[in-house]
PDB file of N, CA and C in Angstrom:
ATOM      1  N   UNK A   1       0.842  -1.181   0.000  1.00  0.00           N
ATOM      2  CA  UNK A   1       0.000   0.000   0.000  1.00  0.00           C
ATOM      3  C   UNK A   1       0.887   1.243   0.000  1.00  0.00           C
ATOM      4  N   UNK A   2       0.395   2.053  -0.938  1.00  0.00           N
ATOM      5  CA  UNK A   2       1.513   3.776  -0.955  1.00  0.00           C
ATOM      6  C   UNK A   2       0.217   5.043  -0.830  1.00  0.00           C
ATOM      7  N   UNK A   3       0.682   6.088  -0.108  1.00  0.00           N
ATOM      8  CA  UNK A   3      -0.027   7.314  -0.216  1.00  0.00           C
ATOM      9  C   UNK A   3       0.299   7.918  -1.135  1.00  0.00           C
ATOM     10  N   UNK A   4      -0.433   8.500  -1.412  1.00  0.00           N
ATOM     11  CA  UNK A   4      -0.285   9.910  -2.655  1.00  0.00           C
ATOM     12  C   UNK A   4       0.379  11.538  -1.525  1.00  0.00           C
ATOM     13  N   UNK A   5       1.330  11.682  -2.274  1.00  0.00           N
ATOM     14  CA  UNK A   5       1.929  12.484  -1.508  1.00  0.00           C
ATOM     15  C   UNK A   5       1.115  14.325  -2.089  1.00  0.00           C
ATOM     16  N   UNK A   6       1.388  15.530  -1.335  1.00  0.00           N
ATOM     17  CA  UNK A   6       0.693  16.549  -1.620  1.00  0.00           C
ATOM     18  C   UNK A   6       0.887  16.950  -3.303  1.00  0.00           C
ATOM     19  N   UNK A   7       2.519  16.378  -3.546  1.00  0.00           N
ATOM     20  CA  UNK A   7       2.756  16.761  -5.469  1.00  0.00           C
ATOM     21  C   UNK A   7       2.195  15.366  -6.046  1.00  0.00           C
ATOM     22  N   UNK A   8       1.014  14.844  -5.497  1.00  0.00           N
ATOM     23  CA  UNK A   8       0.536  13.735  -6.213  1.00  0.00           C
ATOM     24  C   UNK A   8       1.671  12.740  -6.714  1.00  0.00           C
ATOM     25  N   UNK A   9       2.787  12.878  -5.708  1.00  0.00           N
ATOM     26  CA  UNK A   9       3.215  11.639  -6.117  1.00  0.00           C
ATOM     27  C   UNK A   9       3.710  10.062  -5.349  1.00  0.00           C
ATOM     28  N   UNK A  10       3.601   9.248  -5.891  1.00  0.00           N
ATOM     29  CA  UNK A  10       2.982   7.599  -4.748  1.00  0.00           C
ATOM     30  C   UNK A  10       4.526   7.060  -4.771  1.00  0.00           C
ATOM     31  N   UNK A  11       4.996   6.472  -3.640  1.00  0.00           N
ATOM     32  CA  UNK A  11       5.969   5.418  -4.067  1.00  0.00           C
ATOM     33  C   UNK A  11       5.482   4.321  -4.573  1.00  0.00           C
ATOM     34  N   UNK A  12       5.970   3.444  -5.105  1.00  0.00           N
ATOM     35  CA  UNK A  12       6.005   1.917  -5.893  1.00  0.00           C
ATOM     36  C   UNK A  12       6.867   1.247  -4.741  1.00  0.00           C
ATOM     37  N   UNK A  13       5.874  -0.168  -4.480  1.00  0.00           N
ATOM     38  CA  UNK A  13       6.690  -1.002  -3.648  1.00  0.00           C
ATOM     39  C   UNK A  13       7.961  -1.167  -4.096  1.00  0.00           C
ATOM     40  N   UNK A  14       9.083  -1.829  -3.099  1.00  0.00           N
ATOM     41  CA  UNK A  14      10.095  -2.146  -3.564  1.00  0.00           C
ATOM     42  C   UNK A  14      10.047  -3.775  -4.739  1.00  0.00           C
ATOM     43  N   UNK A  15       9.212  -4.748  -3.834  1.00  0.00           N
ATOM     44  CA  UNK A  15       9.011  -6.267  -4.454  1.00  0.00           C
ATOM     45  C   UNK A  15       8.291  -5.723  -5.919  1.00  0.00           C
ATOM     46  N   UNK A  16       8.064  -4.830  -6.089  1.00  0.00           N
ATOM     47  CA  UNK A  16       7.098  -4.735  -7.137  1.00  0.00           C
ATOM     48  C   UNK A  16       8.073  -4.270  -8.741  1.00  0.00           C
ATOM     49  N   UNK A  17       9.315  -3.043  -8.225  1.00  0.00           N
ATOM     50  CA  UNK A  17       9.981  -2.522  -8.807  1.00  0.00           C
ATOM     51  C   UNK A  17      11.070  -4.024  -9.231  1.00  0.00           C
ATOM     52  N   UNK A  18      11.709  -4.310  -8.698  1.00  0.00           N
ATOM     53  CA  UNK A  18      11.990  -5.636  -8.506  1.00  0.00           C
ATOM     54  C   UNK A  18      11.581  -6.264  -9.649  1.00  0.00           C
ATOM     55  N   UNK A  19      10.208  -6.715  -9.372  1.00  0.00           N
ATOM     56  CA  UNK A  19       9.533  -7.886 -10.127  1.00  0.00           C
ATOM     57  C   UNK A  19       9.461  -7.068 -11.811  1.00  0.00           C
ATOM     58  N   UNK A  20       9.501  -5.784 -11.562  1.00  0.00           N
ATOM     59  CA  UNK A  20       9.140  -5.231 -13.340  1.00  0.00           C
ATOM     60  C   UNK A  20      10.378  -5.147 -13.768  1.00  0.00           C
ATOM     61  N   UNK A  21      11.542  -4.913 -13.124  1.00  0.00           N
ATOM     62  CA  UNK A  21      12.834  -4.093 -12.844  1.00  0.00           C
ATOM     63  C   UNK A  21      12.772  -2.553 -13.684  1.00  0.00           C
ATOM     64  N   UNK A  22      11.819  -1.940 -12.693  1.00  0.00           N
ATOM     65  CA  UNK A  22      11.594  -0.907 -12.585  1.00  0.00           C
ATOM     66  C   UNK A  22      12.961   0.058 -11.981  1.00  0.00           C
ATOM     67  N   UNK A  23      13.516   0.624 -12.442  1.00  0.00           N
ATOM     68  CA  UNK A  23      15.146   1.926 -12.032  1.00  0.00           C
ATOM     69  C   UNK A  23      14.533   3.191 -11.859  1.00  0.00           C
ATOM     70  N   UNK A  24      15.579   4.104 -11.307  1.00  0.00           N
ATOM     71  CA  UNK A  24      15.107   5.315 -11.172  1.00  0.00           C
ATOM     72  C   UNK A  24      15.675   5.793 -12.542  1.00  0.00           C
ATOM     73  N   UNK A  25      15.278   6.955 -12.686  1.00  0.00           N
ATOM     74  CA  UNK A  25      15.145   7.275 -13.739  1.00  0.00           C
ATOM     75  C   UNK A  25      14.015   6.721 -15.542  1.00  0.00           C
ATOM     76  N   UNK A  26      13.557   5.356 -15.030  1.00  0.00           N
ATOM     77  CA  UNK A  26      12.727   4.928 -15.982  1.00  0.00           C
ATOM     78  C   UNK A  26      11.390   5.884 -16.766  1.00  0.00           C
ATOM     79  N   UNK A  27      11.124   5.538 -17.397  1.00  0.00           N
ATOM     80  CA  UNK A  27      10.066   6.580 -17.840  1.00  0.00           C
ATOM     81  C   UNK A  27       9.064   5.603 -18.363  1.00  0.00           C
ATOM     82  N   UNK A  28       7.720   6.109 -17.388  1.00  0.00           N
ATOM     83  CA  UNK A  28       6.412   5.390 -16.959  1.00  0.00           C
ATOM     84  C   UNK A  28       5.265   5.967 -17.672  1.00  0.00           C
ATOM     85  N   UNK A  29       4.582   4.939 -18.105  1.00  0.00           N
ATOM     86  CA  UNK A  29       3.168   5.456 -18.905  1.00  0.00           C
ATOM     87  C   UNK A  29       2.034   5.226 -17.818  1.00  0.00           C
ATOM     88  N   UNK A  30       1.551   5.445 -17.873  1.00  0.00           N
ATOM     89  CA  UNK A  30      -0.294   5.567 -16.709  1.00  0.00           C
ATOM     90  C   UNK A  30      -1.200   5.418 -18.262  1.00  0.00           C
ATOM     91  N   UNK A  31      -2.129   4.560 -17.796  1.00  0.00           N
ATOM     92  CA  UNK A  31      -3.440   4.162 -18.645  1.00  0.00           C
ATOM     93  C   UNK A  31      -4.253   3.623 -17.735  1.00  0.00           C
ATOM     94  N   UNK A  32      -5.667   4.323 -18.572  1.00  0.00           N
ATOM     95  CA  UNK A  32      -6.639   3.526 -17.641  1.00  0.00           C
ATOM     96  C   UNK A  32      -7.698   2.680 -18.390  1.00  0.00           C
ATOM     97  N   UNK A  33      -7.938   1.760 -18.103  1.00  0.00           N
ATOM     98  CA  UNK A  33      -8.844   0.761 -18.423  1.00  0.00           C
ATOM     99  C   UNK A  33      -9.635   0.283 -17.823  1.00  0.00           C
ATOM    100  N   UNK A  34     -10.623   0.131 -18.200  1.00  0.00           N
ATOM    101  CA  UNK A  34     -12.268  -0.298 -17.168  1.00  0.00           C
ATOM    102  C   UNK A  34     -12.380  -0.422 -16.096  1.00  0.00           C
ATOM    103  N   UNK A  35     -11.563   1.480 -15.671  1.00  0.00           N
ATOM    104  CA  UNK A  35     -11.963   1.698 -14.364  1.00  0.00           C
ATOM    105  C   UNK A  35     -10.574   1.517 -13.520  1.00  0.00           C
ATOM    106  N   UNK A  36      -9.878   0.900 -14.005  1.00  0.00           N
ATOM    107  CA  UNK A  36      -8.306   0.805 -13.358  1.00  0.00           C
ATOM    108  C   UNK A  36      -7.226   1.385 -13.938  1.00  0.00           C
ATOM    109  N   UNK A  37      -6.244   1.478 -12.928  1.00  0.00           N
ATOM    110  CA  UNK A  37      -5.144   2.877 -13.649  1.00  0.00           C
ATOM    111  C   UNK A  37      -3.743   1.909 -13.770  1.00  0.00           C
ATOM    112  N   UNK A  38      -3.682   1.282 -15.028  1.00  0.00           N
ATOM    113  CA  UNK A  38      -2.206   0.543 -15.674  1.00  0.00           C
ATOM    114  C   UNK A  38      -1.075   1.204 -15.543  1.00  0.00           C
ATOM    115  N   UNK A  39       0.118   1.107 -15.468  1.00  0.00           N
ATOM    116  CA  UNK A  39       1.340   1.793 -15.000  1.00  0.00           C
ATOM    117  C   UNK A  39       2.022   0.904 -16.052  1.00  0.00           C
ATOM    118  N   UNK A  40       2.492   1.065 -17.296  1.00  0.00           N
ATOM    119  CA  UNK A  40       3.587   0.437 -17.655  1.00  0.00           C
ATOM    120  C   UNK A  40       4.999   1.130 -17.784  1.00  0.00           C
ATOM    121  N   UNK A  41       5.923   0.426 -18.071  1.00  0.00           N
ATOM    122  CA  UNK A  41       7.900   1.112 -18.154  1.00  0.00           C
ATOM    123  C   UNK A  41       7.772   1.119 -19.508  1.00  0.00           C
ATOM    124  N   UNK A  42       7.950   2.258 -19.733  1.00  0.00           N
ATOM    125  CA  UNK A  42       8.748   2.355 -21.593  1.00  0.00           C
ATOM    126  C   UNK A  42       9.622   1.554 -21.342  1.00  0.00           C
ATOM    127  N   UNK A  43      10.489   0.847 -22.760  1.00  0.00           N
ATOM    128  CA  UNK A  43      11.368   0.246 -22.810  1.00  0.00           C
ATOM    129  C   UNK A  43      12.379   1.276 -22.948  1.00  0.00           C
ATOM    130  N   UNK A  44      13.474   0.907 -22.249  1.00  0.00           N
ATOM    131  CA  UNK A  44      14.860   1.381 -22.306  1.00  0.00           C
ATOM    132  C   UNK A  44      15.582   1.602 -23.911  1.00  0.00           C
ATOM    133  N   UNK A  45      16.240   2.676 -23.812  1.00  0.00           N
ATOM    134  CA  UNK A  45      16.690   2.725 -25.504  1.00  0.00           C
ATOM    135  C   UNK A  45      18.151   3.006 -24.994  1.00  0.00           C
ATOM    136  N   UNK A  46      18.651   2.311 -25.851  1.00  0.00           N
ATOM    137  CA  UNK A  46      20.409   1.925 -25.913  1.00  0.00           C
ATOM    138  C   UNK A  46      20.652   2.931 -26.796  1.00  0.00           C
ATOM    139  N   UNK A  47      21.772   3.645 -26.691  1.00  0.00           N
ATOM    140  CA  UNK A  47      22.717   4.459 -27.261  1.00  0.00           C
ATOM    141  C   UNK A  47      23.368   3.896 -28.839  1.00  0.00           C
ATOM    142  N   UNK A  48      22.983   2.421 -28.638  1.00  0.00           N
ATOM    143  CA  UNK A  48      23.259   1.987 -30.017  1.00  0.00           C
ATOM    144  C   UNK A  48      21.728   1.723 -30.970  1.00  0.00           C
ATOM    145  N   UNK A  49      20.888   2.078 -30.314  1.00  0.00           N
ATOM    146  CA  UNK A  49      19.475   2.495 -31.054  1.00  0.00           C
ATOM    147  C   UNK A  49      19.334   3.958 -32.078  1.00  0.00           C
ATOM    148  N   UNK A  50      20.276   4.517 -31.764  1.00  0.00           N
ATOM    149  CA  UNK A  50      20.953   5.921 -32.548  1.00  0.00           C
ATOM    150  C   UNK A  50      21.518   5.657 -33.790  1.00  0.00           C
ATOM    151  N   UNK A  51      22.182   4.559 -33.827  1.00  0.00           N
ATOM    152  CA  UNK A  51      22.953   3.935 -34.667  1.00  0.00           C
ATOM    153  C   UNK A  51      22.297   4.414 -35.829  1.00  0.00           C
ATOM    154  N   UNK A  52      23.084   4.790 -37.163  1.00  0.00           N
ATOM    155  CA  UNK A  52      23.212   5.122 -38.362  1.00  0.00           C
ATOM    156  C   UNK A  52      22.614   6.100 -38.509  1.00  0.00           C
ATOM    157  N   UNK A  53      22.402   7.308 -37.449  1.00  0.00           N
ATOM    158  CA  UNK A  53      21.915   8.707 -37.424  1.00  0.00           C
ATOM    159  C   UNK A  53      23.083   9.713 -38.195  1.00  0.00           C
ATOM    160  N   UNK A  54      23.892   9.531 -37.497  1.00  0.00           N
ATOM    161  CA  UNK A  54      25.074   9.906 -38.142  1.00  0.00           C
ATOM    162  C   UNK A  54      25.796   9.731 -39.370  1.00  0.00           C
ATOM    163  N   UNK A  55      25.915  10.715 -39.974  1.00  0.00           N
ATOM    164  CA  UNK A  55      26.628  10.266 -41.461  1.00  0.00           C
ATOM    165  C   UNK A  55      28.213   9.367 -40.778  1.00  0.00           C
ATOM    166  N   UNK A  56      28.060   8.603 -42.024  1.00  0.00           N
ATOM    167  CA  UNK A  56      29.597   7.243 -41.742  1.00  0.00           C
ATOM    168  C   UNK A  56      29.037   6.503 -40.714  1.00  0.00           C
ATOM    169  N   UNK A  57      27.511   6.259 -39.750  1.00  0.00           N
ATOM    170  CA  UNK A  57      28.130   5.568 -38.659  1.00  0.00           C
ATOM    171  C   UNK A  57      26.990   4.343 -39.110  1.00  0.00           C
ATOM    172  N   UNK A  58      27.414   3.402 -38.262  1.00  0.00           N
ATOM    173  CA  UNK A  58      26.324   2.234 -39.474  1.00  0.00           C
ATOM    174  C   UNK A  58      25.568   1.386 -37.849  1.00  0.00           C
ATOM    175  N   UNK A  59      24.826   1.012 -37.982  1.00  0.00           N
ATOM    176  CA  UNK A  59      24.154   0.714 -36.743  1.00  0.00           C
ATOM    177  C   UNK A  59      24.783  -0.521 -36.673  1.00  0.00           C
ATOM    178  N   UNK A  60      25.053  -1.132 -35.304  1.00  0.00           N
ATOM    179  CA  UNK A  60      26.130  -2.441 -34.738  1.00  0.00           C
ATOM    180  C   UNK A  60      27.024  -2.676 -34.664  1.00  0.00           C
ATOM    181  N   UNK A  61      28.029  -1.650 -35.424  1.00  0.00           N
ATOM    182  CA  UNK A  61      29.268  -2.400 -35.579  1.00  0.00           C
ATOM    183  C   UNK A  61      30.083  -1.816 -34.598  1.00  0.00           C
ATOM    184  N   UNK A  62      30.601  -2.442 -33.639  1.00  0.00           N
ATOM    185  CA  UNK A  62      31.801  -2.479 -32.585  1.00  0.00           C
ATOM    186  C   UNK A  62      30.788  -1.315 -31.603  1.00  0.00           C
ATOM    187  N   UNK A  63      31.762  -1.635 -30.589  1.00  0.00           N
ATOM    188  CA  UNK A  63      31.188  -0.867 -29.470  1.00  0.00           C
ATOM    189  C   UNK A  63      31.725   0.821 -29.827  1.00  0.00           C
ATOM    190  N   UNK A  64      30.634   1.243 -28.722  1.00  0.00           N
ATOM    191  CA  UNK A  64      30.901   3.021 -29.045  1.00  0.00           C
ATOM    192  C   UNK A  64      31.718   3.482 -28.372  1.00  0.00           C
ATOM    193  N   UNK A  65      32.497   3.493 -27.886  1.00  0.00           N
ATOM    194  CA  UNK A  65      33.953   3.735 -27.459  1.00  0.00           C
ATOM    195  C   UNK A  65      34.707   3.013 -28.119  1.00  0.00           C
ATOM    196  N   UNK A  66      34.922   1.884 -28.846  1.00  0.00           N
ATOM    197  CA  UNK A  66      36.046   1.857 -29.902  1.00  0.00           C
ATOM    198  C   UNK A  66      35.966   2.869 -31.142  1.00  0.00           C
ATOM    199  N   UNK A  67      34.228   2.910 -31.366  1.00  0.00           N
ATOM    200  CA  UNK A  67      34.054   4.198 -32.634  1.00  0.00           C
ATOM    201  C   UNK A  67      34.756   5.270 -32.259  1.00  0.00           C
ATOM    202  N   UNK A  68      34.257   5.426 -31.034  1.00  0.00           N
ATOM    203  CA  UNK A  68      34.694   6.867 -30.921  1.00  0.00           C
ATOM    204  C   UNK A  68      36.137   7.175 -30.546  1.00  0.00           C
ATOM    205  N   UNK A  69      36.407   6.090 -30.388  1.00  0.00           N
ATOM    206  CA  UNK A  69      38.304   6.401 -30.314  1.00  0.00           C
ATOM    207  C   UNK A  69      39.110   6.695 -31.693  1.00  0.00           C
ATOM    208  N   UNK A  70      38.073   5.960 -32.764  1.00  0.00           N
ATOM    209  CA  UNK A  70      38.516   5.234 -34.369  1.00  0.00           C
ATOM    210  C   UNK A  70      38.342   7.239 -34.822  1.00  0.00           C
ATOM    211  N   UNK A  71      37.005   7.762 -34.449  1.00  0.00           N
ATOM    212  CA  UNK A  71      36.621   8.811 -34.629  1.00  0.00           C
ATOM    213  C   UNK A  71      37.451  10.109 -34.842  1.00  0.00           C
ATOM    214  N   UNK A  72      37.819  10.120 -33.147  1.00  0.00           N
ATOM    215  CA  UNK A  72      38.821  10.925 -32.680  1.00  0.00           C
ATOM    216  C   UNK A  72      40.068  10.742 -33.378  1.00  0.00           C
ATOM    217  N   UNK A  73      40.474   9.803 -33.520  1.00  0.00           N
ATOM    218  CA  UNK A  73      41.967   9.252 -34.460  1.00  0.00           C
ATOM    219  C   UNK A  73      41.583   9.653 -35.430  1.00  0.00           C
ATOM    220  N   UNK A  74      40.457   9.695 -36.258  1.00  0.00           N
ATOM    221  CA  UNK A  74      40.800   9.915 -37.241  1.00  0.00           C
ATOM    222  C   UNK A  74      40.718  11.459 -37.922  1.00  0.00           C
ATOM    223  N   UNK A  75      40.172  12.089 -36.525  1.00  0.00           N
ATOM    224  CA  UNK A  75      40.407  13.489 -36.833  1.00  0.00           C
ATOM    225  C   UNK A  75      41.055  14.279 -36.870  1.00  0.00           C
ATOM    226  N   UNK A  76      41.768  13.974 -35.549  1.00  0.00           N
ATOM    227  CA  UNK A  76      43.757  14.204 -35.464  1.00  0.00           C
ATOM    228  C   UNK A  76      44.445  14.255 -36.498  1.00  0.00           C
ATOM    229  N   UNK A  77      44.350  13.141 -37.502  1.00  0.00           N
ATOM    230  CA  UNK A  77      44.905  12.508 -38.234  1.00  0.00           C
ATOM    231  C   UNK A  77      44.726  13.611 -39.447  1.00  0.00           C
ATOM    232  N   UNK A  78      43.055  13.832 -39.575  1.00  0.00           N
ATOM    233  CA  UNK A  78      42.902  14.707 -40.812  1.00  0.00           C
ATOM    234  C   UNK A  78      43.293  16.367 -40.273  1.00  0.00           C
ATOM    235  N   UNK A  79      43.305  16.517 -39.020  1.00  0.00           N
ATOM    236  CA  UNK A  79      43.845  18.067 -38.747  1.00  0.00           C
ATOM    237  C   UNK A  79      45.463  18.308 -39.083  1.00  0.00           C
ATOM    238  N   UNK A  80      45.997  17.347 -38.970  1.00  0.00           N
ATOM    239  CA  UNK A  80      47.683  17.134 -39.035  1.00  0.00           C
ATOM    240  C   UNK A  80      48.071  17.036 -40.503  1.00  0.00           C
ATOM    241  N   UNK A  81      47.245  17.037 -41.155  1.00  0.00           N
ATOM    242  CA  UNK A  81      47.524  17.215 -42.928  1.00  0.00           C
ATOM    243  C   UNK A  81      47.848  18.832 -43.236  1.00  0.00           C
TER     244      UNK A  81
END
């Protein structure tokens, strides 16, 4: 059981956060349906969900700190010309 606090806002059990693996910072939808108020978690978006936003960058390949080391090198590289 949680109160509604005066900025209308409730804690979430702990067993409950747990069981969804609910984090801070998550970002929560509220719906209501026949009379009851649904709480679901957006899904989490990975930094490699960005992938191929960028001109040259192609979605999956190697982790983003090797890119971005490959990146940086290779800018050095083109400033030193």
């Amino acid at each position: 059981m949680s109160t509604i606090t005066k900025k209308g806002q409730v804690t979430i059990p702990k067993p409950f956060r747990d069981q969804f693996h609910i984090k801070e910072g998550d970002s929560l939808h509220f719906e209501v349906k026949d009379n009851m108020l649904i709480l679901r978690r957006n899904d989490r978006r990975s930094l490699l969900d960005l992938g191929g936003i960028a001109k040259g960058r192609k979605k999956g390949q190697g982790s983003e700190r090797e890119y971005t080391k490959r990146i940086v090198a290779r800018n050095i590289a083109h400033e030193g010309r």
